[in-house]
Protein backbone atom coordinates (compact mmCIF):
# COMPACT_ATOMS: atom_id res chain seq x y z
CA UNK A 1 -3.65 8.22 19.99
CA UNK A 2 -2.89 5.02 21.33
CA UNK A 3 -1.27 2.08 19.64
CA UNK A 4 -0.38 -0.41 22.75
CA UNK A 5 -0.10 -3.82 21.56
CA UNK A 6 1.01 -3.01 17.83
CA UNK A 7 3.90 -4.19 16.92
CA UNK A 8 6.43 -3.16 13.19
CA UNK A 9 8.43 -5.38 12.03
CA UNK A 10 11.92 -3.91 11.62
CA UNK A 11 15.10 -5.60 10.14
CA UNK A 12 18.49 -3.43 10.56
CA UNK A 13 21.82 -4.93 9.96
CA UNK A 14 20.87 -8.63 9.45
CA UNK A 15 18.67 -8.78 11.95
CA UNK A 16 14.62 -8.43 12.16
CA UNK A 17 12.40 -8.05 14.75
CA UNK A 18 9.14 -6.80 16.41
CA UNK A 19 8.97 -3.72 18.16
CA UNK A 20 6.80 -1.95 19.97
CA UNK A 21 5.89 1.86 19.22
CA UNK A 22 8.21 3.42 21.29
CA UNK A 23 10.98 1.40 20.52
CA UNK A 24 10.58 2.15 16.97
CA UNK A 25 10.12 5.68 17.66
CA UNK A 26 13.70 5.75 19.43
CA UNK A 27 15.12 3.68 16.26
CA UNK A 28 13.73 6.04 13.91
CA UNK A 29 13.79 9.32 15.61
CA UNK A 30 10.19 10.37 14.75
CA UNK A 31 7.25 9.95 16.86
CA UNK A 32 4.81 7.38 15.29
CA UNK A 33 1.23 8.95 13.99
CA UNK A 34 -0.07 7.24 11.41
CA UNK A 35 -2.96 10.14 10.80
CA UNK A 36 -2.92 13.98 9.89
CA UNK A 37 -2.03 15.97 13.33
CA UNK A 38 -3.62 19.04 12.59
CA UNK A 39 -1.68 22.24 14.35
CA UNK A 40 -4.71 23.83 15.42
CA UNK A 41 -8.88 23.54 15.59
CA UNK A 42 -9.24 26.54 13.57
CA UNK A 43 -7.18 25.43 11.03
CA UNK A 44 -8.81 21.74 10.97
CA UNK A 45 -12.28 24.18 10.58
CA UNK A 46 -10.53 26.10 7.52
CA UNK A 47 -9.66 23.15 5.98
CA UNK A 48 -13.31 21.83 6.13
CA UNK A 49 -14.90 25.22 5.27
CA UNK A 50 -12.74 25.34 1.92
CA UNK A 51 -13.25 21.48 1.34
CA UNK A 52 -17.80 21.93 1.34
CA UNK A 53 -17.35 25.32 -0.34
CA UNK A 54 -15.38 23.01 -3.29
CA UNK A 55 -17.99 20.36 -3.01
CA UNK A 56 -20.82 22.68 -3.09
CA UNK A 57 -19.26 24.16 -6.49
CA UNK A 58 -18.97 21.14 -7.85
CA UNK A 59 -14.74 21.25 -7.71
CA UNK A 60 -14.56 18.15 -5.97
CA UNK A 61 -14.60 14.61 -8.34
CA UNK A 62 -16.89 12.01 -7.43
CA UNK A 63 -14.18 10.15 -7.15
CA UNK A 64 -12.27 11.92 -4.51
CA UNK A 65 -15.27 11.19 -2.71
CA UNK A 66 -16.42 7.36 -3.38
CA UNK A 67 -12.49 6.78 -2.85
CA UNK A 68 -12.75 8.28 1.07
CA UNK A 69 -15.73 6.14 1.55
CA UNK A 70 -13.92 2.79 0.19
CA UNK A 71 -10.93 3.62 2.33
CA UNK A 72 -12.75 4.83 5.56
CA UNK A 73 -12.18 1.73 7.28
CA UNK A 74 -8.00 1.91 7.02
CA UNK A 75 -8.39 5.66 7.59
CA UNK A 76 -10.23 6.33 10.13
CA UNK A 77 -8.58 2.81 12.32
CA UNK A 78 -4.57 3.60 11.21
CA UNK A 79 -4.48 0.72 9.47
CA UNK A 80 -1.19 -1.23 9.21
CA UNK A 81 -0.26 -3.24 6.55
CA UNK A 82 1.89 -6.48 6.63
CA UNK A 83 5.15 -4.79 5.36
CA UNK A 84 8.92 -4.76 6.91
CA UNK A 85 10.80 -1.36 7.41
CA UNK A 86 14.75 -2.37 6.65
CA UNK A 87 17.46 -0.07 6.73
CA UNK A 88 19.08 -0.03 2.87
CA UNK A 89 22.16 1.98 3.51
CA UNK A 90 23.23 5.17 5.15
CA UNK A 91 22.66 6.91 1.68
CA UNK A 92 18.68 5.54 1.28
CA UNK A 93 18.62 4.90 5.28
CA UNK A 94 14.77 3.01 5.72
CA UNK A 95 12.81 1.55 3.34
CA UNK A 96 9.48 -0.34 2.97
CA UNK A 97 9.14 -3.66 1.88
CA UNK A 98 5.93 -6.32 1.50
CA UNK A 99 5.74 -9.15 3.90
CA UNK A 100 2.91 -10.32 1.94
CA UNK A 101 1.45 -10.39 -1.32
CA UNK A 102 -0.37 -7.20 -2.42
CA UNK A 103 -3.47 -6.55 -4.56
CA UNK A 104 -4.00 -3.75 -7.18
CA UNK A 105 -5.46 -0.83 -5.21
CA UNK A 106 -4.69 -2.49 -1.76
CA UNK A 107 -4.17 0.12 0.96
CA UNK A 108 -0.84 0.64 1.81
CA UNK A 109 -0.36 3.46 3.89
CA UNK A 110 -1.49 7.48 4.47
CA UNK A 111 1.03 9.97 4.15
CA UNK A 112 0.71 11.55 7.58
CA UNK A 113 2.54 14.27 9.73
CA UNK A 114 1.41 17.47 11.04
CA UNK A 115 -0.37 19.63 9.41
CA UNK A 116 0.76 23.37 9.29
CA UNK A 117 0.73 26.64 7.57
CA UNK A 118 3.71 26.24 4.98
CA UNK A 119 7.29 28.14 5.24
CA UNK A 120 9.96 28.88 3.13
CA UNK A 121 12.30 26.83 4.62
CA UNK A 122 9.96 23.77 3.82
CA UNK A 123 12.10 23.84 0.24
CA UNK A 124 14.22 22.46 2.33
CA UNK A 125 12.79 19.81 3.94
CA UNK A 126 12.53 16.78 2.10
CA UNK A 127 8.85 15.29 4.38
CA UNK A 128 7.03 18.16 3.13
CA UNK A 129 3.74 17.24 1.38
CA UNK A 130 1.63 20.22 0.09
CA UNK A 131 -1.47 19.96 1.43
CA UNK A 132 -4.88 20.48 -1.44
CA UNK A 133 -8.77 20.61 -1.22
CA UNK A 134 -8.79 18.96 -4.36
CA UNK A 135 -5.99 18.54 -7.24
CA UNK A 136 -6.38 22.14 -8.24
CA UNK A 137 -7.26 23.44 -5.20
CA UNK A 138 -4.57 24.19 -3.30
CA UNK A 139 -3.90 25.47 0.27
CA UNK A 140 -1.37 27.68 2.94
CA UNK A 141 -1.03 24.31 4.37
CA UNK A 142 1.67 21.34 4.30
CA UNK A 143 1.91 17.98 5.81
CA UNK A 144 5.49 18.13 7.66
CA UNK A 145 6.40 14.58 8.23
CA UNK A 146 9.79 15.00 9.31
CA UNK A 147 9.87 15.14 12.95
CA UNK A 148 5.89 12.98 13.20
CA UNK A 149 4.66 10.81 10.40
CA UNK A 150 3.41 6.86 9.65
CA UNK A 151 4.62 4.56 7.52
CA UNK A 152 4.47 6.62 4.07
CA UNK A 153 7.15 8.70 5.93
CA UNK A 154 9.53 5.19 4.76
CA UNK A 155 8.72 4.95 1.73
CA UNK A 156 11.09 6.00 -0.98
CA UNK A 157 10.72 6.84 -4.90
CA UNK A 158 11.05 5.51 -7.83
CA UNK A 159 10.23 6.54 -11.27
CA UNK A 160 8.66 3.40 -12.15
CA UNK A 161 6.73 2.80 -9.24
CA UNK A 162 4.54 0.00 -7.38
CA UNK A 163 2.71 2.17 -5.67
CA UNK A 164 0.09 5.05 -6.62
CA UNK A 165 -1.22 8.26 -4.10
CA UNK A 166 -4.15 8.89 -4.32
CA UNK A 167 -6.05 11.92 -3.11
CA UNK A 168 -9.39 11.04 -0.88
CA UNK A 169 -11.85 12.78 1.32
CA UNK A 170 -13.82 11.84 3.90
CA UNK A 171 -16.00 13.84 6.47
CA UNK A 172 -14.72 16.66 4.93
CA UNK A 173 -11.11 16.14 4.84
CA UNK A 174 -8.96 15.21 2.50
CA UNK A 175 -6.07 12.39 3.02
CA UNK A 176 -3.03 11.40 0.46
CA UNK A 177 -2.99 7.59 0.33
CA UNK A 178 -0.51 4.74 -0.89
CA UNK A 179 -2.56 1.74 -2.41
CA UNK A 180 -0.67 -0.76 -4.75
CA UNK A 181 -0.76 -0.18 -8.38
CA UNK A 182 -0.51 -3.45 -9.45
CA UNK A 183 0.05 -6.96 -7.69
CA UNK A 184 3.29 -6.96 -5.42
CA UNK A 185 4.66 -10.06 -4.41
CA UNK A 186 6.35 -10.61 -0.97
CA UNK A 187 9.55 -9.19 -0.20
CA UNK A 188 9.57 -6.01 -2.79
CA UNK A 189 10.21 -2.69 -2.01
CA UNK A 190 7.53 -0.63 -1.87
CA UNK A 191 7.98 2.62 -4.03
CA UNK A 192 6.22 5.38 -5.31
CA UNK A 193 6.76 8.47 -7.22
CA UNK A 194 7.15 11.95 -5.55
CA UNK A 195 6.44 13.86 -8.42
CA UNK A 196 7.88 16.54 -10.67
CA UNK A 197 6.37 18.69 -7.91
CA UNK A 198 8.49 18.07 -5.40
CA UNK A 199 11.98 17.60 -7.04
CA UNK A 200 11.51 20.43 -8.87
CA UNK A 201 13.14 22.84 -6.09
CA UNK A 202 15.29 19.97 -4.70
CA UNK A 203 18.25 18.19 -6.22
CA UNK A 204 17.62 14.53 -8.02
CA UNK A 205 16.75 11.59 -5.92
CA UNK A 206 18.64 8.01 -5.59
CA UNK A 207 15.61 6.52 -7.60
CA UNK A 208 15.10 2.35 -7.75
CA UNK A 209 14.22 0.75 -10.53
């Protein structure tokens, strides 16, 4: 996957800037892949088998579907939005914040990583995103962002969000997206909330109002 030319903007102790991918992937300490990584073909071919057995039984909303064909564009070119990644504090560390005005349902980011069988250890790692068919369809899978992951990797919670997730497919696989919930103006954090889900075997976050 190659991003040469692309540039995030990145402000850390008073100071912003432009870097380039691997200079941000040095900063960060996660390599920079802004779309599902999926661990193996097979389980790629799984993950489509289960997702047309769903649609042929009718599991799969319209919606989930109409929603990966609005979105295709920013999916399927890793789109990236006009947003800052600042450091907060060593208790936070990065967060994401607009560098331009947002529109309600505006695509933000995906939440991406690789995509694996899940473990029992993942309890304890905090980039762990169960992976679903469809919202009652679940998996053995998990998107593990911690070591891999795009910009929804940055993006912290808060229980009175900006942003919503929504769950899309297209060509047969399905994608958690960040779009804004309602208009954003420049320089806000961008937030959204993790869910009952996933606090619910870890201990309460630092939320932001």
């Amino acid at each position: 996957m190659s991003f040469e030319g692309r540039t995030i903007r990145v402000a850390s102790h008073g100071k912003e800037e432009s870097l380039e991918i691997p200079r941000f992937e040095a900063l960060t300490g996660a390599a920079f892949i802004p779309a599902l990584d999926f661990s193996s073909f097979s389980l790629m071919q799984d993950i489509v088998e289960k997702t047309r057995k769903a649609h042929r039984k009718g599991e799969i909303a319209r919606e989930q579907l109409w929603l990966g064909e609005y979105y295709k564009n920013e999916i399927r070119t890793h789109f990236f939005p006009q947003v800052t990644i600042r450091w907060i504090n060593d208790a936070v560390g990065w967060g994401i914040f607009s560098a331009k005005p947002f529109k309600p349902m505006e695509f933000v980011a995906e939440y991406s990583g690789k995509v694996r069988n899940r473990e029992r250890s993942d309890k304890q790692n905090a980039y762990c995103f169960e992976y679903v068919v469809a919202s009652h369809i679940p998996t053995p899978y998990t998107i593990d962002a911690q070591d891999q992951a795009g910009l929804g990797r940055f993006i912290n919670h808060s229980s009175t969000p900006n942003l919503r997730s929504l769950l899309v497919t297209l060509d047969w696989i399905s994608h958690v997206i960040l779009v804004a919930d309602r208009p954003i103006p420049e320089g806000v954090q961008l937030l959204y909330d993790y869910g009952p889900d996933y606090w619910s075997c870890r201990g309460r976050p630092q939320t932001f109002a």
